[in-house]
C-alpha atoms as a PDB file:
ATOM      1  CA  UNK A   1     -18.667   6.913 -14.250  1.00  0.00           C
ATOM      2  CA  UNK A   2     -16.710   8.204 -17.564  1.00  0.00           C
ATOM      3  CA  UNK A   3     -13.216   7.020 -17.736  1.00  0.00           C
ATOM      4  CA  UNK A   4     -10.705   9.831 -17.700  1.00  0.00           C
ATOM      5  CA  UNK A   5      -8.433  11.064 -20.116  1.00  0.00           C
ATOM      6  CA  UNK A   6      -4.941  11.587 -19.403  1.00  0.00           C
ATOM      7  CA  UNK A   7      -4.911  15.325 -19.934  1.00  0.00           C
ATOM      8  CA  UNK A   8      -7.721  15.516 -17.192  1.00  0.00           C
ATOM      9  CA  UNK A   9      -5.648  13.739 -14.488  1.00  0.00           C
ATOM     10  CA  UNK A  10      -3.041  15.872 -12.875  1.00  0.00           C
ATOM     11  CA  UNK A  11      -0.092  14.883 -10.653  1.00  0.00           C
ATOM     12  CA  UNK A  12       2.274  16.457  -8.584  1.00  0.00           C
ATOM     13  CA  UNK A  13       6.291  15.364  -8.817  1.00  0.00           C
ATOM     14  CA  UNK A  14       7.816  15.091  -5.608  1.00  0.00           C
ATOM     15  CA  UNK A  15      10.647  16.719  -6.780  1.00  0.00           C
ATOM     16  CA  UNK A  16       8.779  19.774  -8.155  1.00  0.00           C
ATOM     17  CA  UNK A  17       5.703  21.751  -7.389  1.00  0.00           C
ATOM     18  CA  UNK A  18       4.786  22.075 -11.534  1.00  0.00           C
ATOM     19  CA  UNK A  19       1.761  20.491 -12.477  1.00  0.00           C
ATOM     20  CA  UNK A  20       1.276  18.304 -15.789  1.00  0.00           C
ATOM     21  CA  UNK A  21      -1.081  19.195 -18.310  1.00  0.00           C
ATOM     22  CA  UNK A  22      -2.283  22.862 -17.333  1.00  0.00           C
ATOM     23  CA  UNK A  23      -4.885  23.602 -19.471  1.00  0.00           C
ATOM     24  CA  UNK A  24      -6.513  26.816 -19.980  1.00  0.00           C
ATOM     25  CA  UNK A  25      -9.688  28.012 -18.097  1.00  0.00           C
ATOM     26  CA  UNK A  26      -9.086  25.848 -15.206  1.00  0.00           C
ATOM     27  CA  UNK A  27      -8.130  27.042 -11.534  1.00  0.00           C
ATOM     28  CA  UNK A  28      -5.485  25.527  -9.658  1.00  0.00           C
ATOM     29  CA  UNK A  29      -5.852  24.346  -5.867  1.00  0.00           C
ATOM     30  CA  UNK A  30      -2.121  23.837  -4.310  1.00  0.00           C
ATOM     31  CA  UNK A  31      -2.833  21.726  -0.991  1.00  0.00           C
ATOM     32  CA  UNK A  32      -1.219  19.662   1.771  1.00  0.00           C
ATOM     33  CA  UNK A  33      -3.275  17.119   2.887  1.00  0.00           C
ATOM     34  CA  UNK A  34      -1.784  15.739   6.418  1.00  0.00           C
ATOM     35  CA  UNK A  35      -3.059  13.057   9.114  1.00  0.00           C
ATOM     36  CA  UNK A  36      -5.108  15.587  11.859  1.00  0.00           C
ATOM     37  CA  UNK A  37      -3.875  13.582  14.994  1.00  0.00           C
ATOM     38  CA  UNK A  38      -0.077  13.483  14.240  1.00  0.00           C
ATOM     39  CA  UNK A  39       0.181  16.197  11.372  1.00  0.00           C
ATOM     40  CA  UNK A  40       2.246  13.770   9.344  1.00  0.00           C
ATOM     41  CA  UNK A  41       1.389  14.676   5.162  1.00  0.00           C
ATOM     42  CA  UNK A  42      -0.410  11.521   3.882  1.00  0.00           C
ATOM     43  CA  UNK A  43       0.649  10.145   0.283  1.00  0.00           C
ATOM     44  CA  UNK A  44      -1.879   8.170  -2.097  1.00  0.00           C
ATOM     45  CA  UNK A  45      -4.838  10.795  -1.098  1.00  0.00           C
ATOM     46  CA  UNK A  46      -7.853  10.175  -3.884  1.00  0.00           C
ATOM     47  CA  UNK A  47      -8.990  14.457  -4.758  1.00  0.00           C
ATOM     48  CA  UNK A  48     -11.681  14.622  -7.189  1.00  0.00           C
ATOM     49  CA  UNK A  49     -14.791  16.573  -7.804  1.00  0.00           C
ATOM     50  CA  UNK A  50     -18.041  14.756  -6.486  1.00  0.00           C
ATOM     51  CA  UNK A  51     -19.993  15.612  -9.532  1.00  0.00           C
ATOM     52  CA  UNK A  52     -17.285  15.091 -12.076  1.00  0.00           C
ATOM     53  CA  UNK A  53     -14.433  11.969 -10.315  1.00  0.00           C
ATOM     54  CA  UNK A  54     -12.491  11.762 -13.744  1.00  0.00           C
ATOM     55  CA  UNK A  55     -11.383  15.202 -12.653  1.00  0.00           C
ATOM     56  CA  UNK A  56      -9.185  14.478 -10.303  1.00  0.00           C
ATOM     57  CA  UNK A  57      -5.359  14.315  -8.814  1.00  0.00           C
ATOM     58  CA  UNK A  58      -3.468  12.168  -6.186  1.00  0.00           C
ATOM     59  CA  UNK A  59      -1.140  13.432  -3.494  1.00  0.00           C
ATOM     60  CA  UNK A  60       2.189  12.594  -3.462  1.00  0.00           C
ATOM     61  CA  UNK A  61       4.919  11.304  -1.163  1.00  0.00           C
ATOM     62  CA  UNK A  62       4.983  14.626   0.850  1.00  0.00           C
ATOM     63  CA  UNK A  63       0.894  14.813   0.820  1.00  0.00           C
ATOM     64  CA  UNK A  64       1.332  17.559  -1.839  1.00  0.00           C
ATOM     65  CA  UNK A  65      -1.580  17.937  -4.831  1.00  0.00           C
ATOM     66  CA  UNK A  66      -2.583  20.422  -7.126  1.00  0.00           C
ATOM     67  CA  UNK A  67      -6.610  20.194  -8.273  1.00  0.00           C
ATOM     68  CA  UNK A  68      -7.024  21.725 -11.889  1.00  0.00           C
ATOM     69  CA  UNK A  69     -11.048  22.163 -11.739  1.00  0.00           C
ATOM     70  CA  UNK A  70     -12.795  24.171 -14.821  1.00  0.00           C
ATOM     71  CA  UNK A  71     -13.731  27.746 -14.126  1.00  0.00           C
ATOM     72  CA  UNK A  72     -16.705  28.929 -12.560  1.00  0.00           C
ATOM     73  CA  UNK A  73     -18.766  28.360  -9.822  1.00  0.00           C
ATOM     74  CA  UNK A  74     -17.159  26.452  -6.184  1.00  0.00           C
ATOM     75  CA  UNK A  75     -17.314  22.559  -6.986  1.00  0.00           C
ATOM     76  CA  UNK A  76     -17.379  19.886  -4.043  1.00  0.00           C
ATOM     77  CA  UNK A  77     -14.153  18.048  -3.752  1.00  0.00           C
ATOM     78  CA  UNK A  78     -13.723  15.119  -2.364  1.00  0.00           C
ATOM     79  CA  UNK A  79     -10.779  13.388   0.266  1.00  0.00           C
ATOM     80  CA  UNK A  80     -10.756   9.798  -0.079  1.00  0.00           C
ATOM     81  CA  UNK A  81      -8.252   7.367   1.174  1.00  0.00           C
ATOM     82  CA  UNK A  82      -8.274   3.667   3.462  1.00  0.00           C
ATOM     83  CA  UNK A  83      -7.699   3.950   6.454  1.00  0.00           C
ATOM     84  CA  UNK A  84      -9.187   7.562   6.765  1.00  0.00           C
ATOM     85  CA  UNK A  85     -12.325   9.073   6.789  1.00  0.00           C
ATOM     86  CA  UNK A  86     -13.794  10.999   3.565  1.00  0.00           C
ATOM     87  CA  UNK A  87     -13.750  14.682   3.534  1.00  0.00           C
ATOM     88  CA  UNK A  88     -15.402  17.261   1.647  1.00  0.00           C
ATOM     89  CA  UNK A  89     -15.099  21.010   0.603  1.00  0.00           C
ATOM     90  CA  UNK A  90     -15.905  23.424  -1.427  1.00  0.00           C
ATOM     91  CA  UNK A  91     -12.948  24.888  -4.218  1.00  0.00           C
ATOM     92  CA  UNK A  92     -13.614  28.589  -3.017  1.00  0.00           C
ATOM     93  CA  UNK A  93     -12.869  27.949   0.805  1.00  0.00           C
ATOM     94  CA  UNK A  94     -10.296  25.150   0.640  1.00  0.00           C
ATOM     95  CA  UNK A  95      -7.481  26.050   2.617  1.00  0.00           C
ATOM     96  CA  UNK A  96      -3.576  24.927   1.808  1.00  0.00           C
ATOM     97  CA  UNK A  97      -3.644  22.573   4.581  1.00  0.00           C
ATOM     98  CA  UNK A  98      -6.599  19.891   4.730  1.00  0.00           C
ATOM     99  CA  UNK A  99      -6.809  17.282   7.395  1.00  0.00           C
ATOM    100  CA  UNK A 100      -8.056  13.553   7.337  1.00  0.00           C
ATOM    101  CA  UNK A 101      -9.351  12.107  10.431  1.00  0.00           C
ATOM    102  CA  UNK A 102      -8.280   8.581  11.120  1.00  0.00           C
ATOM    103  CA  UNK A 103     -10.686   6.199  10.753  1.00  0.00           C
ATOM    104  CA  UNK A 104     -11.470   3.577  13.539  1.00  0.00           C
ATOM    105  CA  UNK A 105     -13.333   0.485  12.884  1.00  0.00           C
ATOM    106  CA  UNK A 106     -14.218  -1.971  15.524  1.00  0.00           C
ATOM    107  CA  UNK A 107     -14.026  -5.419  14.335  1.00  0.00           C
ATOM    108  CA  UNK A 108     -16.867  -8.212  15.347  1.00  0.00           C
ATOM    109  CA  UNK A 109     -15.011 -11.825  17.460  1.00  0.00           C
ATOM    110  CA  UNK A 110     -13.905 -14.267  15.125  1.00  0.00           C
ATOM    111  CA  UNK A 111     -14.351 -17.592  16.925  1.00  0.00           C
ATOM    112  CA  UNK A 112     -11.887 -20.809  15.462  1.00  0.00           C
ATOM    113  CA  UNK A 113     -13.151 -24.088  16.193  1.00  0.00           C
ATOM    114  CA  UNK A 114     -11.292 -26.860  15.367  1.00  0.00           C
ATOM    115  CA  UNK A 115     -12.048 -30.220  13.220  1.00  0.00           C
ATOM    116  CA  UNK A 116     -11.408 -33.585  14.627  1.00  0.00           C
ATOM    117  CA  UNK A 117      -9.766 -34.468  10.879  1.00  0.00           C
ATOM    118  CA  UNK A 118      -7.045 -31.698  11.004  1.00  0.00           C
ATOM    119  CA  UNK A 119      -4.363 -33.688  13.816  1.00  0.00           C
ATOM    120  CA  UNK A 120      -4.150 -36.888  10.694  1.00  0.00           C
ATOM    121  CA  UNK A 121      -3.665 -33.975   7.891  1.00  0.00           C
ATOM    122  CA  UNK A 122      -1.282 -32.401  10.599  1.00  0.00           C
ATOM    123  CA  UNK A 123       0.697 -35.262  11.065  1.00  0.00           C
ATOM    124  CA  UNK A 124       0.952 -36.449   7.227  1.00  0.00           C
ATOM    125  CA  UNK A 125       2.097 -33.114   6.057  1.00  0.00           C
ATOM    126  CA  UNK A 126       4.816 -33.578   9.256  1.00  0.00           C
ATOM    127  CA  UNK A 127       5.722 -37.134   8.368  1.00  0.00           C
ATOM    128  CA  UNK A 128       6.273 -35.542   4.369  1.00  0.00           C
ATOM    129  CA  UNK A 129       8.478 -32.892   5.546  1.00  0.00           C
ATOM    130  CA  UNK A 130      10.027 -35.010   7.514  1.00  0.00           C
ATOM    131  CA  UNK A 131      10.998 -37.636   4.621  1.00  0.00           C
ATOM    132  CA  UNK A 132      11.911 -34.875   2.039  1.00  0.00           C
ATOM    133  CA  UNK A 133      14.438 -33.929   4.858  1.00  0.00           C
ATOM    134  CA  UNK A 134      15.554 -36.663   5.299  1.00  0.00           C
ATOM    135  CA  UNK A 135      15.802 -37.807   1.540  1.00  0.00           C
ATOM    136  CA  UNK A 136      17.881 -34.623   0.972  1.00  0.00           C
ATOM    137  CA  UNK A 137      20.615 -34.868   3.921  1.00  0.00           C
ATOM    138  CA  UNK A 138      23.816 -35.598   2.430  1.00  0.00           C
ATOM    139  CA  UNK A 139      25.303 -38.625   4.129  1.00  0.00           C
ATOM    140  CA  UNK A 140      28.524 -38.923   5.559  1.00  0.00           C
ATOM    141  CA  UNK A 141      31.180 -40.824   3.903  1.00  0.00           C
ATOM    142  CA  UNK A 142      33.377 -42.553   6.285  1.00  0.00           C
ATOM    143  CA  UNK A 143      37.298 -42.630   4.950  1.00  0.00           C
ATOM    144  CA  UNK A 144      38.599 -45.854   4.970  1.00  0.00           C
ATOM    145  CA  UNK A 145      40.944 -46.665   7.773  1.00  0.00           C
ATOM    146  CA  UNK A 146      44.504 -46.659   7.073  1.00  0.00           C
ATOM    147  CA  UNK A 147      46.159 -50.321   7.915  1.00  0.00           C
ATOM    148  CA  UNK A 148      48.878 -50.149  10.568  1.00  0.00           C
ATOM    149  CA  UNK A 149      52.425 -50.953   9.546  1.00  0.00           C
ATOM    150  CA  UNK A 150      54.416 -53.169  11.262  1.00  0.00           C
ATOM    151  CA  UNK A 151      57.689 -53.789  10.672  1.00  0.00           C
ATOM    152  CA  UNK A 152      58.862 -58.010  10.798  1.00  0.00           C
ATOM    153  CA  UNK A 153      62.039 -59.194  11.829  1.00  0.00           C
ATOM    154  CA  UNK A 154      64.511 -60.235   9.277  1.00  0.00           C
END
């Protein structure tokens, strides 16, 4: 995989819908990409071209991105992020709106088991807390007591 140059990465501002480095004989794709259970737009998505990834953009807060791909024939473009599963399309039938479907992955048991040598670690590491506590505590002073005055008969 070729590393990309900047001018061939493009990014959307959340504040603005303008592109960065537009560069002649390239189309632009405008899309929303948004979770397909809840609708919500998904930020962070990975959009590239399968045959060319250092052509690529990533969507924004709002799930906005604009794909500049080079002129010609539909490409395959590819939806990658965690947590969802990958999509593709083609550039001539992409729509503005392009869902992700969550993806679910079932997890194996982990089974603990325990070690007869952690309860002596356990303890030590208690018994050090312990004495840095107790090594820190600021003792109380005790104010000497004031004598009583009596007064003698002359």
């Amino acid at each position: 995989m070729k590393n990309p140059s900047i001018n061939q990465l493009n990014y959307v501002d959340n504040d603005s819908t303008e592109t960065t480095n537009r560069r002649s004989g390239t189309d632009s794709h405008e899309m929303q990409i948004v979770d397909a259970n809840t609708g919500n737009p998904i930020a962070g998505v990975n959009v590239f071209l399968e045959n060319d990834p250092s052509t690529g953009a990533i969507s924004n807060a709002n799930g906005d991105v604009i794909l500049l791909t080079p002129q010609g024939a539909p490409q395959t473009v590819v939806f990658s992020h965690v947590g969802y599963k990958n999509s593709k399309g083609e550039t001539g039938s992409l729509g503005q709106m392009i869902s992700l479907q969550p993806a679910i992955t079932t997890l194996d048991p982990t089974i603990i088991t325990g070690d007869k040598n952690v309860i002596p670690v356990l303890i030590g590491v208690a018994g050090l807390f312990l004495f840095s506590f107790l090594a820190t505590k600021k003792k109380k002073v005790k104010k000497p007591k004031t004598p009583k005055t009596q007064t003698l008969p002359v």
